[in-house]
Structure formats: structure tokens, C-alpha cells
PDB file of N, CA and C in Angstrom:
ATOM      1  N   UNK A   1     118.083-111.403 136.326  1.00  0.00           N
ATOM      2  CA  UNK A   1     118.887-111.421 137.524  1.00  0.00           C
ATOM      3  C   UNK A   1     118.466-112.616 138.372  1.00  0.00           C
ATOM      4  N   UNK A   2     119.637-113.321 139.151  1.00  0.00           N
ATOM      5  CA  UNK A   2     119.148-114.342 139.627  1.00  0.00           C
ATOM      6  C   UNK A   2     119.533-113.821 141.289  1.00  0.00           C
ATOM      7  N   UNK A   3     118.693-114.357 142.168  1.00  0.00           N
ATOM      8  CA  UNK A   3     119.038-114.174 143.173  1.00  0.00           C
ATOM      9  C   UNK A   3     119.122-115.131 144.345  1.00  0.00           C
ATOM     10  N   UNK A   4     119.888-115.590 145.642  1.00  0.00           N
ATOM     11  CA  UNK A   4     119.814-116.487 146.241  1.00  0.00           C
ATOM     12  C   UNK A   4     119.939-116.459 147.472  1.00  0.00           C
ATOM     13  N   UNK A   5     118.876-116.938 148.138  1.00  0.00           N
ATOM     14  CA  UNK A   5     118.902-116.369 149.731  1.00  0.00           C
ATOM     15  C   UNK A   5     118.806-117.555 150.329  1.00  0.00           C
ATOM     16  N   UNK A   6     119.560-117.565 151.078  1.00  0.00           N
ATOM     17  CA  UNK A   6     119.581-118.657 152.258  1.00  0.00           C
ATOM     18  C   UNK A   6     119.527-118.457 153.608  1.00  0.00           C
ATOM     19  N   UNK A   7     118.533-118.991 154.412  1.00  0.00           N
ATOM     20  CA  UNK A   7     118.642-118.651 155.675  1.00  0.00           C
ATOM     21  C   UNK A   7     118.891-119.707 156.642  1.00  0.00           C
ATOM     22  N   UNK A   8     119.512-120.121 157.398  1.00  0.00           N
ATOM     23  CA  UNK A   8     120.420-120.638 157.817  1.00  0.00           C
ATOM     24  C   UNK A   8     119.741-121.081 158.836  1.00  0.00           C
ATOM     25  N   UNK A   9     119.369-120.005 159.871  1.00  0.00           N
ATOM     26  CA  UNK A   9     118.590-120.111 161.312  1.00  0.00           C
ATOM     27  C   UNK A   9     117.554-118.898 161.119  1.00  0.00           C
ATOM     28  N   UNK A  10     116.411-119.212 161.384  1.00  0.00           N
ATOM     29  CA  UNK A  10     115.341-118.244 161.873  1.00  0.00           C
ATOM     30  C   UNK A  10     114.692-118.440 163.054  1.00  0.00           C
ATOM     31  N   UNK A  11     115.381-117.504 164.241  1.00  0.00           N
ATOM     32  CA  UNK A  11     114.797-117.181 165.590  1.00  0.00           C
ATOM     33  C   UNK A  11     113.699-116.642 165.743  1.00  0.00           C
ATOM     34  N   UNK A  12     112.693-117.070 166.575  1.00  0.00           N
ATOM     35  CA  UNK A  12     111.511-116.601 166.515  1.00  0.00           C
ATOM     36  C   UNK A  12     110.850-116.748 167.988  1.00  0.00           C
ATOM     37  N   UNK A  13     110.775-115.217 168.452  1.00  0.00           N
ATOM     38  CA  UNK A  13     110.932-114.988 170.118  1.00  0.00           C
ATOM     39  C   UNK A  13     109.104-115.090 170.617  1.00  0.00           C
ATOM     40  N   UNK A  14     109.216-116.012 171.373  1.00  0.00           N
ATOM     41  CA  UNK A  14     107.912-115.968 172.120  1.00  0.00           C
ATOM     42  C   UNK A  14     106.507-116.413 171.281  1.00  0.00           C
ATOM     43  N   UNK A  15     107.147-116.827 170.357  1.00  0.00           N
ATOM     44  CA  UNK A  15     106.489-117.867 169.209  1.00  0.00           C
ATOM     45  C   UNK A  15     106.686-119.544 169.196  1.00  0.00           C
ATOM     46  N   UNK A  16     105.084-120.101 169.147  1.00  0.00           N
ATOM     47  CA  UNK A  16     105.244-121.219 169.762  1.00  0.00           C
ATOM     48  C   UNK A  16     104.737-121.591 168.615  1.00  0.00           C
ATOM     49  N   UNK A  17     105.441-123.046 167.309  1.00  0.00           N
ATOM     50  CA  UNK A  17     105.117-123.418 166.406  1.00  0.00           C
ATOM     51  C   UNK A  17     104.547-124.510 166.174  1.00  0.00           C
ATOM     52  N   UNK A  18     103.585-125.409 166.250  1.00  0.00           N
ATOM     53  CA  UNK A  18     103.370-126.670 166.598  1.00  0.00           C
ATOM     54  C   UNK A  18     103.816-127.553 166.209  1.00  0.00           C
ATOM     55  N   UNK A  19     104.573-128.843 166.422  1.00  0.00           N
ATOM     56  CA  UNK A  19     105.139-129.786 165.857  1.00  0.00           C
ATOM     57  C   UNK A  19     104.673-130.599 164.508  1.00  0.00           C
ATOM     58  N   UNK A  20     105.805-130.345 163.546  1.00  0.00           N
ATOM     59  CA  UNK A  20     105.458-130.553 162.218  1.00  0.00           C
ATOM     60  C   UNK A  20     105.005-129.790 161.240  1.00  0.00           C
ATOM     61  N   UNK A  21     105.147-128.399 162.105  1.00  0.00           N
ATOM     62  CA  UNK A  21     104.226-127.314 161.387  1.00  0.00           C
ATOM     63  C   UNK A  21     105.349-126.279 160.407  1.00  0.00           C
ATOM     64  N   UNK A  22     106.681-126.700 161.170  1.00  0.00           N
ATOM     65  CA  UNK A  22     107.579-125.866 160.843  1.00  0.00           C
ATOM     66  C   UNK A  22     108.001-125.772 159.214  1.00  0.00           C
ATOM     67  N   UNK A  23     107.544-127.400 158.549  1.00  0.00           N
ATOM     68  CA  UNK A  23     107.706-127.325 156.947  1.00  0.00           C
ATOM     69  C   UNK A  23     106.836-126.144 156.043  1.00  0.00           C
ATOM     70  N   UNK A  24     105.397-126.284 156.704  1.00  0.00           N
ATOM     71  CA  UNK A  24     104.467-125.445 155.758  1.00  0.00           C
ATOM     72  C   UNK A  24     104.647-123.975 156.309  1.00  0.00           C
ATOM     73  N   UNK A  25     105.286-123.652 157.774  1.00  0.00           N
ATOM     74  CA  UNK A  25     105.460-121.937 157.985  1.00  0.00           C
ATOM     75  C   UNK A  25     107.007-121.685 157.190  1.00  0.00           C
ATOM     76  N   UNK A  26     107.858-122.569 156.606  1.00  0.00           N
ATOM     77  CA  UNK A  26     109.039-122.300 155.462  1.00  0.00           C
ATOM     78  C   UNK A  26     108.688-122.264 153.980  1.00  0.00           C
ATOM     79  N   UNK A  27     107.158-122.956 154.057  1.00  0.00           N
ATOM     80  CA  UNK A  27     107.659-122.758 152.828  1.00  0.00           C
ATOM     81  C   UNK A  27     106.357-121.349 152.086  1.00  0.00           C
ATOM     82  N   UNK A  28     105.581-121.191 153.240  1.00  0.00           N
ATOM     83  CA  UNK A  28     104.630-119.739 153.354  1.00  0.00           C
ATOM     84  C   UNK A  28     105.758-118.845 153.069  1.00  0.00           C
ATOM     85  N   UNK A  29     106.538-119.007 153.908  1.00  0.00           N
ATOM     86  CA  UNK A  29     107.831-117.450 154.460  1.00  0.00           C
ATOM     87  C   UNK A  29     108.695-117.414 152.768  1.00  0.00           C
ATOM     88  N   UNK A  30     109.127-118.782 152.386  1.00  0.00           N
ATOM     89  CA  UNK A  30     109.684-118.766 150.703  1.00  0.00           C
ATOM     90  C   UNK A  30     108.923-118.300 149.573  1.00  0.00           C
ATOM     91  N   UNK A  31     107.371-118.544 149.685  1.00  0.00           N
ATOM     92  CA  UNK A  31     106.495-117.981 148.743  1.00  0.00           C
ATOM     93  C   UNK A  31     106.187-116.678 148.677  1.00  0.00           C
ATOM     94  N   UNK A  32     106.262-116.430 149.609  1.00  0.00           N
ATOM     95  CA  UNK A  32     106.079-115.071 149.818  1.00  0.00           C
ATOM     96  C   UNK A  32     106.849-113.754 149.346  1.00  0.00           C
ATOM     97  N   UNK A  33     108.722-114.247 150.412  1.00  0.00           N
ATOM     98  CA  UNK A  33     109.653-113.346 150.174  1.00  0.00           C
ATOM     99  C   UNK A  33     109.984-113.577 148.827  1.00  0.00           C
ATOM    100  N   UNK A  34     109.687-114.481 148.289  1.00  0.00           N
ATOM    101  CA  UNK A  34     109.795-114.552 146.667  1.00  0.00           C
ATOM    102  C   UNK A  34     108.929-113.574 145.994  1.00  0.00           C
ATOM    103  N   UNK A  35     107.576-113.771 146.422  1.00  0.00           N
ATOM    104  CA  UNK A  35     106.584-112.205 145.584  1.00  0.00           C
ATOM    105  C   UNK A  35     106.931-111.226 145.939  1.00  0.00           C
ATOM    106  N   UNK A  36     107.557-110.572 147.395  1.00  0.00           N
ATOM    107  CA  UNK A  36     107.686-109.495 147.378  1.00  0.00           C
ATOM    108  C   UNK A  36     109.145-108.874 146.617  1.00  0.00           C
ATOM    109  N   UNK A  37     110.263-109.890 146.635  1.00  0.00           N
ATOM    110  CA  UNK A  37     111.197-109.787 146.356  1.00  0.00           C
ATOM    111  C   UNK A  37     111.216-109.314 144.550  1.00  0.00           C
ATOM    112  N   UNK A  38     110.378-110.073 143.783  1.00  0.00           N
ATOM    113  CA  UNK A  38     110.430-110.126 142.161  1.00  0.00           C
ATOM    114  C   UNK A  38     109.233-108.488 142.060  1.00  0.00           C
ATOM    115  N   UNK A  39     107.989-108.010 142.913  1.00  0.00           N
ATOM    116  CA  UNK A  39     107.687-107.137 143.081  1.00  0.00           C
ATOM    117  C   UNK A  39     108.142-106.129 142.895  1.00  0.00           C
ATOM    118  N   UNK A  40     109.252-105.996 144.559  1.00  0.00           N
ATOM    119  CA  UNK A  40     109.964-104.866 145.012  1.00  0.00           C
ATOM    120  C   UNK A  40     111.595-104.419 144.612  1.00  0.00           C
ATOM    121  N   UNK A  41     111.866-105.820 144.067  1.00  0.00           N
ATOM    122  CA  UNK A  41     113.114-105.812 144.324  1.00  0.00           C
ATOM    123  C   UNK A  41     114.077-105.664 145.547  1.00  0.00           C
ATOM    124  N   UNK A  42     115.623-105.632 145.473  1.00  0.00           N
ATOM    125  CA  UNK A  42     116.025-105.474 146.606  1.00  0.00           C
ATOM    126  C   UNK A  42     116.697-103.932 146.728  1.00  0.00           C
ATOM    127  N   UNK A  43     117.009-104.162 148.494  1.00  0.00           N
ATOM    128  CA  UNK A  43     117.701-102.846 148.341  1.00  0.00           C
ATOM    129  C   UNK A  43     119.103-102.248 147.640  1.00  0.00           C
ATOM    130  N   UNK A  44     119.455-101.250 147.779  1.00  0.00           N
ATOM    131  CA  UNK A  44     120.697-100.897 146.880  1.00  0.00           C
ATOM    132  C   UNK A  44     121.606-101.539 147.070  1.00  0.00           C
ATOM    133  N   UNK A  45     122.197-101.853 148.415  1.00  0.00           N
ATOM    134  CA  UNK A  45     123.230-101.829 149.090  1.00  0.00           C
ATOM    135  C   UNK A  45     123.079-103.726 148.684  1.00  0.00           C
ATOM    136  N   UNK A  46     122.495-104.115 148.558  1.00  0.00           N
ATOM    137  CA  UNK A  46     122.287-105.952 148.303  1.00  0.00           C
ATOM    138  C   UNK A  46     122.383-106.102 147.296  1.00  0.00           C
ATOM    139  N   UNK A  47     122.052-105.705 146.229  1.00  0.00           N
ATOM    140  CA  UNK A  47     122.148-105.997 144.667  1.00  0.00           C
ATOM    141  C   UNK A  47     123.180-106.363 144.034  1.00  0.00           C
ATOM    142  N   UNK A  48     124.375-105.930 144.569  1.00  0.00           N
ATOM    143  CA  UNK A  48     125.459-106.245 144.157  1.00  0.00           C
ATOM    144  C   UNK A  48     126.249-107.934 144.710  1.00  0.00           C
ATOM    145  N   UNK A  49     125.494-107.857 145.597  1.00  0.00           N
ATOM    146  CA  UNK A  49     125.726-109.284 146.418  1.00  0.00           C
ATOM    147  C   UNK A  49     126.191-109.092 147.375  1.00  0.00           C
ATOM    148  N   UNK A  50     126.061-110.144 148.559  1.00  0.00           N
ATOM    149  CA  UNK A  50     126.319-109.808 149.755  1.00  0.00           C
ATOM    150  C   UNK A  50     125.973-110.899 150.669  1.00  0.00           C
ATOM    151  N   UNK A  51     127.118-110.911 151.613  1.00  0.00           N
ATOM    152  CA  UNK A  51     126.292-111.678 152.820  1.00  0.00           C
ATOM    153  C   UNK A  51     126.360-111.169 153.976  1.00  0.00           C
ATOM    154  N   UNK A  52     125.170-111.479 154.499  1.00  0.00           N
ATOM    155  CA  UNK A  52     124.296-110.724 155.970  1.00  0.00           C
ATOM    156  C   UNK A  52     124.359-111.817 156.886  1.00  0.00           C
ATOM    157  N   UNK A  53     125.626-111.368 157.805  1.00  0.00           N
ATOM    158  CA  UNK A  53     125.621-112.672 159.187  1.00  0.00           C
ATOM    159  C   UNK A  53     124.508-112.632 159.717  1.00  0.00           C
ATOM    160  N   UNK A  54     123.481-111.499 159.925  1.00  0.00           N
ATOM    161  CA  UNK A  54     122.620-111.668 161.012  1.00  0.00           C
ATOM    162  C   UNK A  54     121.305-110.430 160.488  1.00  0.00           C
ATOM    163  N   UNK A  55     120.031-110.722 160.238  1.00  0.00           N
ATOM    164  CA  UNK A  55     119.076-109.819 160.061  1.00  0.00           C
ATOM    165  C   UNK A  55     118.292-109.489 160.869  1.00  0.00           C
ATOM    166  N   UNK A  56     117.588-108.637 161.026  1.00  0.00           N
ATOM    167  CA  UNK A  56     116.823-108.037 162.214  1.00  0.00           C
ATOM    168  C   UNK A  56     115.389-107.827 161.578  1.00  0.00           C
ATOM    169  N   UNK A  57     114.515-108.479 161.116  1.00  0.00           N
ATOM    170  CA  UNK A  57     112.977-107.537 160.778  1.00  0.00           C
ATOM    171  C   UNK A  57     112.313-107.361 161.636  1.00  0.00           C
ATOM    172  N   UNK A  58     111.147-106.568 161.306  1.00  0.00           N
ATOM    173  CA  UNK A  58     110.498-105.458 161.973  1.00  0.00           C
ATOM    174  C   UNK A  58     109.963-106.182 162.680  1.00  0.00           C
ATOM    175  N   UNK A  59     109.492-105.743 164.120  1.00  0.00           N
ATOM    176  CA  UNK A  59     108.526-106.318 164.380  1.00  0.00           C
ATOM    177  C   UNK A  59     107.500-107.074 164.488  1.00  0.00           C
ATOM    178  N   UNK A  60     106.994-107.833 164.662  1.00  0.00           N
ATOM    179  CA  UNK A  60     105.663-108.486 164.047  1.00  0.00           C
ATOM    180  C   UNK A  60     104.975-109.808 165.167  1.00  0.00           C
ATOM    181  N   UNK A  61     103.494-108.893 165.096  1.00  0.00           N
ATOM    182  CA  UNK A  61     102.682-109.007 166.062  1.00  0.00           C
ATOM    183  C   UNK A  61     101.131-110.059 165.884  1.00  0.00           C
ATOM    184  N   UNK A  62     101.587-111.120 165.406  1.00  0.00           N
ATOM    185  CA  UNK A  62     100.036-111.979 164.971  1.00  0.00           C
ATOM    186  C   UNK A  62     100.075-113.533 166.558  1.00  0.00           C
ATOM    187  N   UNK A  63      99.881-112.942 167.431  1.00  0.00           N
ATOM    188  CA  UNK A  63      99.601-114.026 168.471  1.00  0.00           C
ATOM    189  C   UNK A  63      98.661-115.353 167.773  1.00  0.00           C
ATOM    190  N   UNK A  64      98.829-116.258 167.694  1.00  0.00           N
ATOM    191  CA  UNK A  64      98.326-117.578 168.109  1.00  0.00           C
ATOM    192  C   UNK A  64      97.712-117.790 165.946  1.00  0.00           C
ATOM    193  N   UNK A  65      98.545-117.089 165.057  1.00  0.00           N
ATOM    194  CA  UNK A  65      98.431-117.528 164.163  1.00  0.00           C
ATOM    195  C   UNK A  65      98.662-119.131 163.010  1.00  0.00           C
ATOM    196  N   UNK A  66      97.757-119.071 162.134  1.00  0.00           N
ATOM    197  CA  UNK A  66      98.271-120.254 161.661  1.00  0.00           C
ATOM    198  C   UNK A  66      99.884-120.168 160.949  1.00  0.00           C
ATOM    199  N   UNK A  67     100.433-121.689 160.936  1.00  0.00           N
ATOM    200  CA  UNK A  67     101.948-120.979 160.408  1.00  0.00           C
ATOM    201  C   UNK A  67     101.859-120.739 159.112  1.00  0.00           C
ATOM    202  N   UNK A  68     100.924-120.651 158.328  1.00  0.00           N
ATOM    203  CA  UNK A  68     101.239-120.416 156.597  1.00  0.00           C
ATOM    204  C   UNK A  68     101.021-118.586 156.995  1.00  0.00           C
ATOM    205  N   UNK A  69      99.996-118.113 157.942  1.00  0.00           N
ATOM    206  CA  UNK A  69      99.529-116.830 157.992  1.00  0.00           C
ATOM    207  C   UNK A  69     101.271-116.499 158.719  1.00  0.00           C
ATOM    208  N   UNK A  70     101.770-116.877 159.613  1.00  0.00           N
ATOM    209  CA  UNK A  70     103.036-116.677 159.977  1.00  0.00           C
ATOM    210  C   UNK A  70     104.028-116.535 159.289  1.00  0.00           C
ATOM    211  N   UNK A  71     104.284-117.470 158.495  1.00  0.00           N
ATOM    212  CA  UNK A  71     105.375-117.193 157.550  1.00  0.00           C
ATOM    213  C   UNK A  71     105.063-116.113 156.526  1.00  0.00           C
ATOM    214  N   UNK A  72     103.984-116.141 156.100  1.00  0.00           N
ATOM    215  CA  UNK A  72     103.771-114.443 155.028  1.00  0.00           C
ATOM    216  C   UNK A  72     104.196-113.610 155.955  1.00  0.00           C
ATOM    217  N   UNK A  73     103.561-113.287 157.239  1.00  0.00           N
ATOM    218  CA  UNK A  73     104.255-111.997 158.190  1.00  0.00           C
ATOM    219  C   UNK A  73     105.472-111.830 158.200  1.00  0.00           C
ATOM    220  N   UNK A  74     106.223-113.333 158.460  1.00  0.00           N
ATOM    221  CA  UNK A  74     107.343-113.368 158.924  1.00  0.00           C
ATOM    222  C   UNK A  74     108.149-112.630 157.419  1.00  0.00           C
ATOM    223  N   UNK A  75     107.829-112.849 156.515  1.00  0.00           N
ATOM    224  CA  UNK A  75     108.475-112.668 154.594  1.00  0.00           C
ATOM    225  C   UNK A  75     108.230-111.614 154.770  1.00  0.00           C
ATOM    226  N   UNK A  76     107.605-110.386 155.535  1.00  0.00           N
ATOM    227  CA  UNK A  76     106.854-108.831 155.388  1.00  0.00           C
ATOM    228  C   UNK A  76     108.293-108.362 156.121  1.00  0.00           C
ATOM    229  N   UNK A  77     108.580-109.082 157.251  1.00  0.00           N
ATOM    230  CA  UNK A  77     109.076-108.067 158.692  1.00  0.00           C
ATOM    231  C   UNK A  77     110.460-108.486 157.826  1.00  0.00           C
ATOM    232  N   UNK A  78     110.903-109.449 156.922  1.00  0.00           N
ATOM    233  CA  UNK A  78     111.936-109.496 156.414  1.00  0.00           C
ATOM    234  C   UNK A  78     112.136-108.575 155.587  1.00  0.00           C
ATOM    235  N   UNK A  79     111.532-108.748 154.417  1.00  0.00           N
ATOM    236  CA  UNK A  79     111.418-107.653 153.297  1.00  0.00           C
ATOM    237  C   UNK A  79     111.802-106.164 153.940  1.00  0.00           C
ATOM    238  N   UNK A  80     111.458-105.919 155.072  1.00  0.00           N
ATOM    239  CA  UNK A  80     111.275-104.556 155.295  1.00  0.00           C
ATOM    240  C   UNK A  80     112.644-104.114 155.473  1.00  0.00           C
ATOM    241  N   UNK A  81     114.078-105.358 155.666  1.00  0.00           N
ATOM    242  CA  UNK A  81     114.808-105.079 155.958  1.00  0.00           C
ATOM    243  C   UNK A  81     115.955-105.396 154.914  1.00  0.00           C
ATOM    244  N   UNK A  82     115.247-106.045 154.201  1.00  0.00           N
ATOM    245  CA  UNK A  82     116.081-106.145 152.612  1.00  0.00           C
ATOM    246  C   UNK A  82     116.018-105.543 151.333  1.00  0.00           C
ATOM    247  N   UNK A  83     114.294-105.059 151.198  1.00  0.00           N
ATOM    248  CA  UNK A  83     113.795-104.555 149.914  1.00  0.00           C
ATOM    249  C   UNK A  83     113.853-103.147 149.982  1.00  0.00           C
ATOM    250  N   UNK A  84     113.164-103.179 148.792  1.00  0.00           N
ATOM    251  CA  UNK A  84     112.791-101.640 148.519  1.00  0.00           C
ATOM    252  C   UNK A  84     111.886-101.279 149.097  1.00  0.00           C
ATOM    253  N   UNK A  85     111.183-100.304 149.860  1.00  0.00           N
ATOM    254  CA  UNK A  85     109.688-100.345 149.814  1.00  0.00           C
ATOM    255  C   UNK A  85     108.527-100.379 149.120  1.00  0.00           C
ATOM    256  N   UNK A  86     107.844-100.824 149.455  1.00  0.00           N
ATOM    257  CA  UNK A  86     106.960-101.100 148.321  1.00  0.00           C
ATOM    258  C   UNK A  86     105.435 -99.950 148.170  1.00  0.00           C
TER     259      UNK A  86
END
């Protein structure tokens, strides 16, 4: 199965990223939702294909992190809203 996710815009509230930093917290957040994704798989309702104007993940609370540690969080609070649980 092949799968293809694109994200378009990722808003990120009250998070301050440092300039230039934004390549290595994309491509943490791609490595990641990729392991959890081939892991967990996705949820039911996605498998069939689909597009999602707008996602919401969970929460997520790491103040003054590095962005590679950011983007794994950020791939968690996603997952939680695409995958299976794991």
C-alpha cells in the first residue's frame, strides 16, 4: 500500500521556531509520522483515501524544545488523529 500525505500549512500556537530551523523540525515531523504510520497504520475511515481540509492533534506540551525533539511530538499529536492506536 502506498500512501501520501501532504501538508500544506502547519500552525503552531505559541511556538517559537528559530530561524532556519524550520527544515530539520519537517523533516523530524516526516521521519517520524512515517514510523508511526508503517507501525500503526491508519485509521479506518482514511484508508480508503481521503482528503482532510483541516487536522486538529492533540495537544502537545514540550516548551523551549529542540526542533528535531519538536517535530517527533508534533508526528505523535498527529498520529493520534489519523492512526490507529498504537
Amino acid at each position: 500500500m502506498k500512501i501520501n500525505i501532504h501538508i500544506e500549512r502547519l500552525v503552531l500556537q505559541d511556538v517559537a521556531v528559530p530561524s532556519g530551523e524550520g527544515p530539520g523540525l519537517g523533516a523530524a515531523l516526516e521521519a517520524e509520522l512515517t514510523g508511526l504510520i508503517k507501525a500503526g497504520g491508519l485509521a479506518d475511515g482514511l484508508r480508503r483515501g481521503v482528503a482532510v481540509p483541516r487536522l486538529k492533534g492533540t495537544d502537545l506540551r514540550m516548551p523551549r524544545s529542540a526542533p528535531a525533539n519538536l517535530g517527533k511530538g508534533i508526528a505523535h499529536s498527529l498520529y493520534g488523529a489519523l492512526g490507529k492506536p498504537l
